[in-house]
C-alpha atoms as a PDB file:
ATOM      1  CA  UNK A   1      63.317  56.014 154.275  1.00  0.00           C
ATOM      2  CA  UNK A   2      62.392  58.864 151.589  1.00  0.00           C
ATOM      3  CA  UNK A   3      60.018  57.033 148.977  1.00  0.00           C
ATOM      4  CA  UNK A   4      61.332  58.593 145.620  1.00  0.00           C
ATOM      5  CA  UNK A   5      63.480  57.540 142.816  1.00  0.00           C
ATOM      6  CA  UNK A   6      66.460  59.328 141.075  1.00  0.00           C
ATOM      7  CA  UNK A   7      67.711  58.911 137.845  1.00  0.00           C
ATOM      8  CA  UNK A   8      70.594  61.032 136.836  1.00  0.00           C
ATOM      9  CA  UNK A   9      72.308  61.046 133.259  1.00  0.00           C
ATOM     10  CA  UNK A  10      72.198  57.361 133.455  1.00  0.00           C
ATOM     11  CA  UNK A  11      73.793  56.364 129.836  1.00  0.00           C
ATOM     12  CA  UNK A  12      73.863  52.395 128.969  1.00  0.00           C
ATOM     13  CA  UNK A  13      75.606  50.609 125.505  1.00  0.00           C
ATOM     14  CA  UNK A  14      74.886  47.335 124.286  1.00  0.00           C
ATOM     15  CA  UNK A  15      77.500  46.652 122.079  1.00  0.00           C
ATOM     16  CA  UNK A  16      76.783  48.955 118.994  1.00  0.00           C
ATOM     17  CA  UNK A  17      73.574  49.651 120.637  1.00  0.00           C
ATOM     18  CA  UNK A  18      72.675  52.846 122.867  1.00  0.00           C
ATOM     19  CA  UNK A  19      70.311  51.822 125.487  1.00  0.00           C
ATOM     20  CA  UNK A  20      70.203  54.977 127.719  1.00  0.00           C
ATOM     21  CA  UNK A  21      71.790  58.224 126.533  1.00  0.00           C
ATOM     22  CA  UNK A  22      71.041  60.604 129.176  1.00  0.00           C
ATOM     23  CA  UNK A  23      68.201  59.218 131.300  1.00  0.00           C
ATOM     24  CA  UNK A  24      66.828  61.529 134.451  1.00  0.00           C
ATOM     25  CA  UNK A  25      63.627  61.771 136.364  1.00  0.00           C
ATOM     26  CA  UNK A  26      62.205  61.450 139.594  1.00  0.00           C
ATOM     27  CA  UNK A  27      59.249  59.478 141.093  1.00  0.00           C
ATOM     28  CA  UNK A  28      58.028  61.421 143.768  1.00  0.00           C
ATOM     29  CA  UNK A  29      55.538  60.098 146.431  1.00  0.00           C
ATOM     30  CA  UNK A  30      52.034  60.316 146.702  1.00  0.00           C
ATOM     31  CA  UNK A  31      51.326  59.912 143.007  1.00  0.00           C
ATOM     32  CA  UNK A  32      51.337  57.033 140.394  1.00  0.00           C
ATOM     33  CA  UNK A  33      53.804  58.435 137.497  1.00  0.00           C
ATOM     34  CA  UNK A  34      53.814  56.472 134.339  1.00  0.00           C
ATOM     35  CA  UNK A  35      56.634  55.494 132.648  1.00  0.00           C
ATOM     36  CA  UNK A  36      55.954  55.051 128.635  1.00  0.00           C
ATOM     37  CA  UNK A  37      57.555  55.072 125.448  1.00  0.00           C
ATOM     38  CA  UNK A  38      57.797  52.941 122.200  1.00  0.00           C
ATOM     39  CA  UNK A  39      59.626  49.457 121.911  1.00  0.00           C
ATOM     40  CA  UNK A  40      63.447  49.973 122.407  1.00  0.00           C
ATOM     41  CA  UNK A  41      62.937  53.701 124.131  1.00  0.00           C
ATOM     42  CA  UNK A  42      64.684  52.433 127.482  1.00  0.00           C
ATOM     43  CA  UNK A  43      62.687  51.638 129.970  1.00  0.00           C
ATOM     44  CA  UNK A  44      62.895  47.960 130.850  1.00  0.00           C
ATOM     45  CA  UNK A  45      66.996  49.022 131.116  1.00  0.00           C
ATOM     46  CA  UNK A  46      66.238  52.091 133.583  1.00  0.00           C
ATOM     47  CA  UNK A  47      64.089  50.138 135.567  1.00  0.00           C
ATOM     48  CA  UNK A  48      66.978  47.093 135.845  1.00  0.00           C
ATOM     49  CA  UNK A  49      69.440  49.729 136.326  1.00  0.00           C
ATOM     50  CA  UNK A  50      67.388  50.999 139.192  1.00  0.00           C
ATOM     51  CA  UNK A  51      67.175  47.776 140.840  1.00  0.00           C
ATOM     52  CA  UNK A  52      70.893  46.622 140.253  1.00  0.00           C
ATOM     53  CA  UNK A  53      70.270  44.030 138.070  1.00  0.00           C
ATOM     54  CA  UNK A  54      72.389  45.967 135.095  1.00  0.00           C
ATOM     55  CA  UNK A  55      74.764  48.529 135.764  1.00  0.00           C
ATOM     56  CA  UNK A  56      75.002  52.013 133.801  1.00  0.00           C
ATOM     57  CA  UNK A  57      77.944  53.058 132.179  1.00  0.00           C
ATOM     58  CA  UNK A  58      77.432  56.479 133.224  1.00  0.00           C
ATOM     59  CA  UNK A  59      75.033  58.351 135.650  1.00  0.00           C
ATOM     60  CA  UNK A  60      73.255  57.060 138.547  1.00  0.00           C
ATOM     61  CA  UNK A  61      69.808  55.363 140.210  1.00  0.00           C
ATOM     62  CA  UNK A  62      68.783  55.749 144.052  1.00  0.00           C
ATOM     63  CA  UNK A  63      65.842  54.764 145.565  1.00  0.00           C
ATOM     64  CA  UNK A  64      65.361  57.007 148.656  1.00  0.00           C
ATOM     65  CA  UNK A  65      68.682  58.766 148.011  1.00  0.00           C
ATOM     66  CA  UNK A  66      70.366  55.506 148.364  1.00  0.00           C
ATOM     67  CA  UNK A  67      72.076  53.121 145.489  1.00  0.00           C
ATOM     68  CA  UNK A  68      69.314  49.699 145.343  1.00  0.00           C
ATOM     69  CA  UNK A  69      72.271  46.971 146.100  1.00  0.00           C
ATOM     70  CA  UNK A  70      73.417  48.879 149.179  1.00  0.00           C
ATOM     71  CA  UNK A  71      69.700  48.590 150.971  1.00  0.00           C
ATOM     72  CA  UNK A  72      69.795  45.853 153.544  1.00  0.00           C
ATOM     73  CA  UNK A  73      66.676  43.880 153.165  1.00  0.00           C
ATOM     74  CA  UNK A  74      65.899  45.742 150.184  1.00  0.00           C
ATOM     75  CA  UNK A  75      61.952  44.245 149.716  1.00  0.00           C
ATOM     76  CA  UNK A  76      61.491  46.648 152.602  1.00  0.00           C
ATOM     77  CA  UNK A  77      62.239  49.766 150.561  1.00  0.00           C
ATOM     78  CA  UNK A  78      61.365  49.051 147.229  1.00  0.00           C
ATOM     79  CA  UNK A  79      58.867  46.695 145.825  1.00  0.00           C
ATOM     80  CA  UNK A  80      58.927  45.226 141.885  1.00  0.00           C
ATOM     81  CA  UNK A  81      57.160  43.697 139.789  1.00  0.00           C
ATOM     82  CA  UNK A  82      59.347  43.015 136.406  1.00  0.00           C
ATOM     83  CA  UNK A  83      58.326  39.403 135.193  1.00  0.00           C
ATOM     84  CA  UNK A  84      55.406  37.705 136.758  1.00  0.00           C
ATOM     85  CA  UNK A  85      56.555  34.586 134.975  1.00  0.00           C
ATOM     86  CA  UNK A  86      60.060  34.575 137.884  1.00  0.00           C
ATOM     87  CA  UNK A  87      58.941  31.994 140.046  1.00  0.00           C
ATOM     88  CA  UNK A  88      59.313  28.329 141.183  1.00  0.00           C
ATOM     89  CA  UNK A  89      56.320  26.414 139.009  1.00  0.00           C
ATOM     90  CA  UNK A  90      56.595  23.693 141.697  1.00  0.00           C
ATOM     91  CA  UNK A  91      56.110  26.133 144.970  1.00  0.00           C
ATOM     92  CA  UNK A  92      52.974  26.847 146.153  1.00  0.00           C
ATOM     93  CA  UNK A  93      51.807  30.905 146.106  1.00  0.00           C
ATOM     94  CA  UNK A  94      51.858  30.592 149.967  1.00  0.00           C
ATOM     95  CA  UNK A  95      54.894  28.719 150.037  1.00  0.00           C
ATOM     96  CA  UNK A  96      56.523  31.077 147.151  1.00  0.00           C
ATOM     97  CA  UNK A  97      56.133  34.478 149.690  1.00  0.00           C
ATOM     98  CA  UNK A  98      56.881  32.684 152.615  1.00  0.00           C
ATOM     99  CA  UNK A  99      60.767  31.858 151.037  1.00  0.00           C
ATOM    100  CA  UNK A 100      60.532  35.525 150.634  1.00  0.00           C
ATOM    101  CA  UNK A 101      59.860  36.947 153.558  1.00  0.00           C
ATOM    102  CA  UNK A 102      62.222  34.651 155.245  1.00  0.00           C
ATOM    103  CA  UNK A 103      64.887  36.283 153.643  1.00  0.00           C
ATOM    104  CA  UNK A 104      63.582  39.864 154.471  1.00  0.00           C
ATOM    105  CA  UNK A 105      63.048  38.821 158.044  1.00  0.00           C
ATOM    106  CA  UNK A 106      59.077  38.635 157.989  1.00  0.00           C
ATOM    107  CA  UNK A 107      56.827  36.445 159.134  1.00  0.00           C
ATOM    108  CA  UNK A 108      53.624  34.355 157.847  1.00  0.00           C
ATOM    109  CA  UNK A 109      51.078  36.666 158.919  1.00  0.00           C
ATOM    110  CA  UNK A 110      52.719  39.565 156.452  1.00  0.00           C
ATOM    111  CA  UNK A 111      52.448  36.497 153.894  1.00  0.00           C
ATOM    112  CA  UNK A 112      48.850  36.291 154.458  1.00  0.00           C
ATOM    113  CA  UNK A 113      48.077  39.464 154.353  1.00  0.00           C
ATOM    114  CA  UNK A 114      49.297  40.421 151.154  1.00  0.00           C
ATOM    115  CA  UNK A 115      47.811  37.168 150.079  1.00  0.00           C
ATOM    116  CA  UNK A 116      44.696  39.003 150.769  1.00  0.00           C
ATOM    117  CA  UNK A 117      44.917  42.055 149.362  1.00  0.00           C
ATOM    118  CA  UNK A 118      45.341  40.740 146.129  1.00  0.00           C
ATOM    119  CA  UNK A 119      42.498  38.752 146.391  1.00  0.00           C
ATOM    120  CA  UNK A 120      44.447  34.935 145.419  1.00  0.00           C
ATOM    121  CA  UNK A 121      43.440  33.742 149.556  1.00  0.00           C
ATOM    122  CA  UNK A 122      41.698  31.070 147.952  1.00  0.00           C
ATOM    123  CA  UNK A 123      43.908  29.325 145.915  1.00  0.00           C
ATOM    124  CA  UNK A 124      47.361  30.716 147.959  1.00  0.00           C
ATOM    125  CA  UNK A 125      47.891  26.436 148.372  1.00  0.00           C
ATOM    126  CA  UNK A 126      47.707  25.566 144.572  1.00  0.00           C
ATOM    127  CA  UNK A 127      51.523  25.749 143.082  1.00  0.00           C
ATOM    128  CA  UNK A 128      51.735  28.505 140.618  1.00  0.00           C
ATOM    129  CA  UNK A 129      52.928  27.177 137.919  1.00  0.00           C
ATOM    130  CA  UNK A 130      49.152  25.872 137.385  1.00  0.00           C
ATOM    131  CA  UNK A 131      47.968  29.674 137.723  1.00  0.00           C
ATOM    132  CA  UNK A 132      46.745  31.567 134.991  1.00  0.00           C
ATOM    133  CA  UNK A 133      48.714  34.931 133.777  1.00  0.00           C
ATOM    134  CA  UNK A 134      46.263  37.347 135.511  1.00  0.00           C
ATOM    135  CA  UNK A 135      46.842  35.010 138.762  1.00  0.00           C
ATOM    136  CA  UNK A 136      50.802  35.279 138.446  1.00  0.00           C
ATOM    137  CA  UNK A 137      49.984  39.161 138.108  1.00  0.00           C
ATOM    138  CA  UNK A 138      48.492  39.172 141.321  1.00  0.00           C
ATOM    139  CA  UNK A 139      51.153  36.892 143.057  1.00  0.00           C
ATOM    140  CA  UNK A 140      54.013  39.248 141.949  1.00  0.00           C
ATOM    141  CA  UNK A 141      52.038  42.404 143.004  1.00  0.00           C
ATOM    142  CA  UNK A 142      51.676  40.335 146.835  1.00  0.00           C
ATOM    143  CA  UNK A 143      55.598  39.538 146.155  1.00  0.00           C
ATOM    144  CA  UNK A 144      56.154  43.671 145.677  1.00  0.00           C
ATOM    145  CA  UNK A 145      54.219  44.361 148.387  1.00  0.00           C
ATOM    146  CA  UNK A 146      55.725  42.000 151.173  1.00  0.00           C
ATOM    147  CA  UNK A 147      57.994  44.624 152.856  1.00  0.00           C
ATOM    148  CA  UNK A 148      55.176  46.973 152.983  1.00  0.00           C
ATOM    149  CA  UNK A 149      57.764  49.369 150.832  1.00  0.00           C
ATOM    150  CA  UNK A 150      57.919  52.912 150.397  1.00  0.00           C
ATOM    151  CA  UNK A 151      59.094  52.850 146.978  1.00  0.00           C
ATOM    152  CA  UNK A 152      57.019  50.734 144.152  1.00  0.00           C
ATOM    153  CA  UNK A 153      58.095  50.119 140.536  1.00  0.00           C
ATOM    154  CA  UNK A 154      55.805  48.176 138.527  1.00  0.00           C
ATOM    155  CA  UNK A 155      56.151  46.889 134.770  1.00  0.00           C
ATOM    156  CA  UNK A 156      52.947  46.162 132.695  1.00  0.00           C
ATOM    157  CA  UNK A 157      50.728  45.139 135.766  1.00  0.00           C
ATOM    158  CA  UNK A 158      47.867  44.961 133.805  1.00  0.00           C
ATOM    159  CA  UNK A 159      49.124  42.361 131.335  1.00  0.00           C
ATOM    160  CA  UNK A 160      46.986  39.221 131.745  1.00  0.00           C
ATOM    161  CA  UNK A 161      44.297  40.600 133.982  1.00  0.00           C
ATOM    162  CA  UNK A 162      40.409  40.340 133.056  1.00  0.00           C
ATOM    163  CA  UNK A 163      38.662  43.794 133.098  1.00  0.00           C
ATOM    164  CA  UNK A 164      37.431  43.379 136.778  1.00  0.00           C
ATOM    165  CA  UNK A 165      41.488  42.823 137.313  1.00  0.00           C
ATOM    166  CA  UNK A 166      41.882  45.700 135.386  1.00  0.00           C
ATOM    167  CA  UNK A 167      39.510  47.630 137.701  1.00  0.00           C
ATOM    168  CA  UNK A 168      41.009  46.474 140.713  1.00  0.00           C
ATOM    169  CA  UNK A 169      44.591  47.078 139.512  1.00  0.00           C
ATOM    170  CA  UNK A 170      43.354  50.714 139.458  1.00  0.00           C
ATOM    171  CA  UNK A 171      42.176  51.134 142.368  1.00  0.00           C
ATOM    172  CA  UNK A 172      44.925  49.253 143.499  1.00  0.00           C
ATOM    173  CA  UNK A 173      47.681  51.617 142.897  1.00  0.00           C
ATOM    174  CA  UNK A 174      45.619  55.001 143.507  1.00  0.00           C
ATOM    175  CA  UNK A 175      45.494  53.472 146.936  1.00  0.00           C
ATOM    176  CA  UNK A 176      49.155  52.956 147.356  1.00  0.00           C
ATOM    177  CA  UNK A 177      49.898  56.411 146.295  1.00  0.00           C
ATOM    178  CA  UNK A 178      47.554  57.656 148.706  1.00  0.00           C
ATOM    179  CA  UNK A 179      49.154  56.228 150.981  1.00  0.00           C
ATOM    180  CA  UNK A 180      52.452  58.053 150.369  1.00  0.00           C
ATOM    181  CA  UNK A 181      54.189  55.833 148.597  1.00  0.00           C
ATOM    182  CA  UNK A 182      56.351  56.325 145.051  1.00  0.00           C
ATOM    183  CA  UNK A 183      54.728  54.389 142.083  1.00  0.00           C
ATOM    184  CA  UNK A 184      56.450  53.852 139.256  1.00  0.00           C
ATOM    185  CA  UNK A 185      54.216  51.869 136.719  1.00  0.00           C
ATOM    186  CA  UNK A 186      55.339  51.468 133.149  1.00  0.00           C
ATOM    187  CA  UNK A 187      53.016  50.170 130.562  1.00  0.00           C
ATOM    188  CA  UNK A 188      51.808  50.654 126.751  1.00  0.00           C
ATOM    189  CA  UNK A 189      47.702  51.031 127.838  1.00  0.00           C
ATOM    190  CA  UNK A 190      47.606  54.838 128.071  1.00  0.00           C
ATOM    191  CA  UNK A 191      43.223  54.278 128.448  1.00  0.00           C
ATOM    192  CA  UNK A 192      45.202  52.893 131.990  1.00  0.00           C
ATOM    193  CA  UNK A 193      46.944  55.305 132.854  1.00  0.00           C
ATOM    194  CA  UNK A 194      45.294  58.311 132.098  1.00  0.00           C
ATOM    195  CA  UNK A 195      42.423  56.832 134.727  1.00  0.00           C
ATOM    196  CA  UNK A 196      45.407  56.361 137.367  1.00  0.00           C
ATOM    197  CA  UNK A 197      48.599  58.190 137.200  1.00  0.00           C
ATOM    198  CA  UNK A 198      49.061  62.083 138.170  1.00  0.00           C
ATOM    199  CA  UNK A 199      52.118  62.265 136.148  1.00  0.00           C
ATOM    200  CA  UNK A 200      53.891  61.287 133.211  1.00  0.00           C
ATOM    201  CA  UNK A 201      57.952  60.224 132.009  1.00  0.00           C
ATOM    202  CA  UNK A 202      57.631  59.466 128.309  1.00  0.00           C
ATOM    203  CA  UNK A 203      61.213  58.214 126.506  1.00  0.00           C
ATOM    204  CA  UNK A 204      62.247  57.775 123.506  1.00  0.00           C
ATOM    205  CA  UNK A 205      65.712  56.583 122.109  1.00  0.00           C
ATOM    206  CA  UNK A 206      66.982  56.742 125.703  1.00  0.00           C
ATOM    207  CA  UNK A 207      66.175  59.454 126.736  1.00  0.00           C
ATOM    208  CA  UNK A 208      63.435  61.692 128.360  1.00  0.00           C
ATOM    209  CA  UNK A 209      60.976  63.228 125.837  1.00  0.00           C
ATOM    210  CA  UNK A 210      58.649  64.800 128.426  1.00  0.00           C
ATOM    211  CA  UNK A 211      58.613  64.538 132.446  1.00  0.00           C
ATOM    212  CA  UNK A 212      54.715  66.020 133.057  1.00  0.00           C
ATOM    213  CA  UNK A 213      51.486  65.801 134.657  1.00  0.00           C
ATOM    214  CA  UNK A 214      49.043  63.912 132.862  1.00  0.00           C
ATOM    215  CA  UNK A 215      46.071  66.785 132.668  1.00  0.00           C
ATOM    216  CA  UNK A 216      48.752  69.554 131.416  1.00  0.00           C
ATOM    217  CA  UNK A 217      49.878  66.925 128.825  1.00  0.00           C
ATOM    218  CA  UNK A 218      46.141  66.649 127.487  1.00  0.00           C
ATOM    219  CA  UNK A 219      45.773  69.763 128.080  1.00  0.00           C
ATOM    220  CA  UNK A 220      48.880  70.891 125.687  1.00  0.00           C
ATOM    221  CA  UNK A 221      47.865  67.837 123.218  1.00  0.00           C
ATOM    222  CA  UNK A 222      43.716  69.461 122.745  1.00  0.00           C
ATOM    223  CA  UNK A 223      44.972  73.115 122.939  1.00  0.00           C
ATOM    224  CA  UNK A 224      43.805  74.820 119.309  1.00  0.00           C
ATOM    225  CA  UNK A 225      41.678  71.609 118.006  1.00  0.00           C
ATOM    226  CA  UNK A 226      38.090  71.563 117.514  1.00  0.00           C
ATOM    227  CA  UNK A 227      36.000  68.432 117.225  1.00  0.00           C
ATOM    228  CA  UNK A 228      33.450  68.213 114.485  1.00  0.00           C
ATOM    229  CA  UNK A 229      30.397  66.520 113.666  1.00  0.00           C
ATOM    230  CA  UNK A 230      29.005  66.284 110.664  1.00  0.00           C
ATOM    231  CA  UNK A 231      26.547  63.870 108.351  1.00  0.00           C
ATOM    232  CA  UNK A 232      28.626  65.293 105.358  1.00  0.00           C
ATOM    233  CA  UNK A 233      32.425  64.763 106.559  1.00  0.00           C
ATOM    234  CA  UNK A 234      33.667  64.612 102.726  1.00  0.00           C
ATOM    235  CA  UNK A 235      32.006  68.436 101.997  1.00  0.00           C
ATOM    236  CA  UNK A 236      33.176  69.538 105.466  1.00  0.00           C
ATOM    237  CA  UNK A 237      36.610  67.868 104.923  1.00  0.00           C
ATOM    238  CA  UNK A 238      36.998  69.922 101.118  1.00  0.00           C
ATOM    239  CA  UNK A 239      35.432  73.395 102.586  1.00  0.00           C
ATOM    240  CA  UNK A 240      37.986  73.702 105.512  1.00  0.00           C
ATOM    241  CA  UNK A 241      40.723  72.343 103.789  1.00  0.00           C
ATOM    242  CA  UNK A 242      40.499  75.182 101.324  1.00  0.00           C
ATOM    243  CA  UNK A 243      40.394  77.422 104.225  1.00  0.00           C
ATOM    244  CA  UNK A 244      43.555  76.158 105.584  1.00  0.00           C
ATOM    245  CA  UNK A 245      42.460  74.037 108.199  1.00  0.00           C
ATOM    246  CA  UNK A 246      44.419  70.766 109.077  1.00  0.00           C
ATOM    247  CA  UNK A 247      41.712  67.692 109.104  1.00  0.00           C
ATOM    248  CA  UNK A 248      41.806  64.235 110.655  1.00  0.00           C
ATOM    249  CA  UNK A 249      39.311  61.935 110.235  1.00  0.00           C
ATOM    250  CA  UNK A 250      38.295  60.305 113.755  1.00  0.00           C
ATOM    251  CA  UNK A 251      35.086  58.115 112.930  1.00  0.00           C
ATOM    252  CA  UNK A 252      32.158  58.019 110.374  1.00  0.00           C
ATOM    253  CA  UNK A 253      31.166  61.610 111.155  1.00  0.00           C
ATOM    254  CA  UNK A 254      33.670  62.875 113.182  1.00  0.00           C
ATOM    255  CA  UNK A 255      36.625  65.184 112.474  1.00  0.00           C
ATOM    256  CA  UNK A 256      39.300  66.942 114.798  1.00  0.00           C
ATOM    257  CA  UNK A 257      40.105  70.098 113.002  1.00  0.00           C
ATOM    258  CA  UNK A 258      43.186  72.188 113.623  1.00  0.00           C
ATOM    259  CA  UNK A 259      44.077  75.693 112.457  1.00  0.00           C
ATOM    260  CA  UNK A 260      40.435  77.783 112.722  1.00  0.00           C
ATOM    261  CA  UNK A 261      38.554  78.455 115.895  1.00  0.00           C
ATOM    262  CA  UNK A 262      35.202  77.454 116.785  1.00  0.00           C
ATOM    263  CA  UNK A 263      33.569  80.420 115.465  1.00  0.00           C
ATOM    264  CA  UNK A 264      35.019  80.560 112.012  1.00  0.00           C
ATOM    265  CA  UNK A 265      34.492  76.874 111.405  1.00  0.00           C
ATOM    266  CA  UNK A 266      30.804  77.152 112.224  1.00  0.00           C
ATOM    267  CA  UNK A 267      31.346  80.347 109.647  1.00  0.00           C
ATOM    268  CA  UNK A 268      32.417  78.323 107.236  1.00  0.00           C
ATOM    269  CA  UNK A 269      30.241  75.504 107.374  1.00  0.00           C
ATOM    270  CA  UNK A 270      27.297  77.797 107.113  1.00  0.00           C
ATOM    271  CA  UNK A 271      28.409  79.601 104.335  1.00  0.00           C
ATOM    272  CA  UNK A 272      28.806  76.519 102.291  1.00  0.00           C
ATOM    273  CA  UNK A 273      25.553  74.891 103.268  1.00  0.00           C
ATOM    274  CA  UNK A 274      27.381  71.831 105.257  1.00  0.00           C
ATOM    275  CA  UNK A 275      24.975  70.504 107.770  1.00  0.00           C
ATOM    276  CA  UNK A 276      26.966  69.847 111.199  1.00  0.00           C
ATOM    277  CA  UNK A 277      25.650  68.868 115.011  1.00  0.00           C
ATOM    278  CA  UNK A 278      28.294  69.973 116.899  1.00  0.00           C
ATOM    279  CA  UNK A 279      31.261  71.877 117.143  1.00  0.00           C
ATOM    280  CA  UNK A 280      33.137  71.991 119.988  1.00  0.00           C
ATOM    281  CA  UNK A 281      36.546  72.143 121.732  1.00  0.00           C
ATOM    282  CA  UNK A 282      38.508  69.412 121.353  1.00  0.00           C
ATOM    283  CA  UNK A 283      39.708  67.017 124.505  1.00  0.00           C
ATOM    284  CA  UNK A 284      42.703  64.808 123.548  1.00  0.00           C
ATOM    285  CA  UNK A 285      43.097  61.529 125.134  1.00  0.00           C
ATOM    286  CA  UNK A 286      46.511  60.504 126.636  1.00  0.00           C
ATOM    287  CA  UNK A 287      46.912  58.265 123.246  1.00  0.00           C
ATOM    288  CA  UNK A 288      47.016  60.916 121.452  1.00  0.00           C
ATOM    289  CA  UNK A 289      49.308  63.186 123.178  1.00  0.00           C
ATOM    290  CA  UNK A 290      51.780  60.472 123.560  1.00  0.00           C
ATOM    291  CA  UNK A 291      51.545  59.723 119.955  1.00  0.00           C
ATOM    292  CA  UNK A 292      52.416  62.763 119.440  1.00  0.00           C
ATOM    293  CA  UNK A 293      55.241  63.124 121.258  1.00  0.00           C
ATOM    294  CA  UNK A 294      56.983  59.840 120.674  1.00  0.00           C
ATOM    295  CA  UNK A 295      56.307  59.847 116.511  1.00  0.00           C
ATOM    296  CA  UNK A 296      59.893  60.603 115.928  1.00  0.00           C
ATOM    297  CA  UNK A 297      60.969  58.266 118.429  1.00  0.00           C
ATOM    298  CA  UNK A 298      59.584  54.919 117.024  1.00  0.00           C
ATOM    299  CA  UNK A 299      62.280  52.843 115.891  1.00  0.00           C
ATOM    300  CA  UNK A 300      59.936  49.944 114.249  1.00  0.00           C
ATOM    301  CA  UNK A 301      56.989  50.700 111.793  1.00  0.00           C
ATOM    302  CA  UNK A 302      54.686  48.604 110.233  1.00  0.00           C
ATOM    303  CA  UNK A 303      55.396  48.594 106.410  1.00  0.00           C
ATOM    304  CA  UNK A 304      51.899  50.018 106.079  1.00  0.00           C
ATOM    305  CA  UNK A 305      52.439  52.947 107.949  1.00  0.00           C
ATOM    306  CA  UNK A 306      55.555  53.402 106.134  1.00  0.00           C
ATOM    307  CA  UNK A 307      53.976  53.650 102.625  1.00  0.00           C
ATOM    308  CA  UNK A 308      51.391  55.795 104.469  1.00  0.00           C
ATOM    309  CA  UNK A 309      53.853  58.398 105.437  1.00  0.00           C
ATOM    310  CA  UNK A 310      55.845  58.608 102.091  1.00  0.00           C
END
C-alpha cells in the first residue's frame, strides 16, 4: 500500500458553523509533517474526516489512494492516535492490544512487541485506567502501531509525557519516518516540532494557510531581521525608530530589528554613542513564523491582547 494521505477540497458545516472550507494537502512518506493551527482552524475535523469517523460535505480523504472505511483491516494501513483517554479502564494494557489485534488478525507476539517499543513492558498487566496520562500516551502510540502501518496520524502525542517522554517521542517518530512511513502529527508545541518534522500544513479558518518545509518557513520568517544586543535597549529602541526601523523587544537586552541591514544599524548605533555586543542576522524559531502566519486566523483572544492591539 502507498503510505500518503490526500486531502482534496474537503469542506465540512456544523450547523451555522464552517468547519472545513477548502481543505487539501498531502502527507508524503519518509518525513514527519506537522499539522498546526489555532483553536477552531480544522484540524481535529480533517483528521476524523480522514479516518471516517465524520463525513465531509464536499471533497475527499484517502489514505494510500484509497477512502479509510473501505480498507479491510484498516490498523494495517493506517495507525491513530486521537484520544489516549478511548479505552476500557477495566482491561489490562496487554489485554487492551490483544482485543485489538484479534480483530486485525494478529497475534500476541505483535502485542508484545509494540508493548516494547514503547517502553510500558513492565506494567503491560496493570489495567489502564490506573495509568498515568503520559502512560495512556504510550499505550495509544503501541495501539497505532499494532498493524505495523504505512500510514501514521498522530494528535498531540506529546500531551502528558515527562521530558525524557518528550525525548523519546522524538526520536520516536524520526524513526518511523525513516523508515518510510507517512507521519502526520498535529500539535500546538512548535519547540516539538521544529526538532522533528521536515514539513509543515498550518490552517486557519478551514483552510490551508501554508503547506511547507519547516527550514524554508524559518527561513522566510528571519529573512530581513537583525538581532540586537544592547545594555541600553531604550536609547537603541528611540535611535532606530527614528530611522525607520521596526523594533520588538525580545528580552532585557535583546531586540529583533526589521527594516535596516546589519551594517547601517551598527552605523547608527555608533553615531549615537549606543553601546551594543552584537549584531547579527536574525534566526526565527518555528513560533514565530507560525505566529505570523496564523495572526489573522485566531478566532479567540485574550481580552489583554485585545486592548493591546487597539
Amino acid at each position: 500500500m502507498q503510505a500518503t494521505i490526500e486531502v482534496a477540497g474537503l469542506r465540512k458545516r456544523f450547523g451555522q458553523t464552517t468547519a472545513l472550507d477548502g481543505m487539501s494537502f498531502t502527507v508524503t512518506p519518509g518525513q514527519v509533517t506537522g499539522f498546526v493551527g489555532p483553536n477552531g482552524a480544522g484540524k481535529s475535523t480533517t483528521m476524523r474526516v480522514i479516518l471516517g469517523l465524520d463525513a465531509a460535505d464536499e471533497g475527499s480523504a484517502l489514505v494510500g489512494g484509497l477512502p479509510y472505511r473501505s480498507l479491510r483491516r484498516p490498523l494495517r494501513h493506517v495507525g491513530a492516535l486521537l484520544d489516549a483517554a478511548a479505552l476500557q479502564p477495566s482491561r489490562t494494557a496487554r489485554n487492551h492490544l490483544l482485543w485489538l489485534a484479534h480483530s486485525q488478525g494478529l497475534g500476541a507476539k505483535r502485542v508484545d512487541e509494540v508493548i516494547e517499543r514503547v517502553g510500558l513492558g513492565p506494567v503491560a498487566r496493570r489495567r489502564a485506567g490506573g495509568y498515568s496520562l503520559g502512560m495512556r500516551q504510550r499505550l495509544g502510540i503501541a495501539a497505532a502501531l499494532l498493524g505495523d502501518p504505512p500510514v501514521l496520524m498522530l494528535d498531540e502525542p506529546t500531551n502528558g509525557l515527562d521530558p525524557e517522554g518528550i525525548v523519546w517521542m522524538r526520536g520516536l517518530l524520526r524513526s518511523l519516518a525513516a523508515e518510510g512511513r507517512a507521519v502526520l502529527v498535529s500539535s500546538h508545541l512548535m519547540s516539538e516540532l521544529q526538532d522533528t518534522a521536515g514539513h509543515l500544513v498550518v490552517v486557519g479558518r478551514g483552510r490551508v494557510v501554508a503547506d511547507t518545509g519547516v527550514a524554508e518557513l524559518i527561513a522566510t520568517a528571519s529573512r530581513g531581521r537583525v538581532t540586537l544586543r544592547t545594555s541600553a535597549r531604550s536609547e537603541a529602541m528611540a535611535v532606530l525608530a527614528r530611522a525607520g526601523a521596526t523594533v520588538a523587544v525580545n528580552g532585557r537586552d535583546t531586540l529583533t530589528v526589521s527594516g535596516p541591514a546589519a551594517e547601517r544599524i551598527v552605523a547608527l548605533l555608533g553615531q549615537n554613542a549606543v553601546p551594543f555586543s552584537e549584531v547579527a542576522a536574525h534566526r526565527a524559531t518555528l513560533e514565530e513564523a507560525y505566529m505570523e502566519l496564523t495572526r489573522d486566523a485566531v478566532e479567540f483572544r485574550a481580552a489583554a491582547e485585545q486592548e493591546t492591539a487597539r
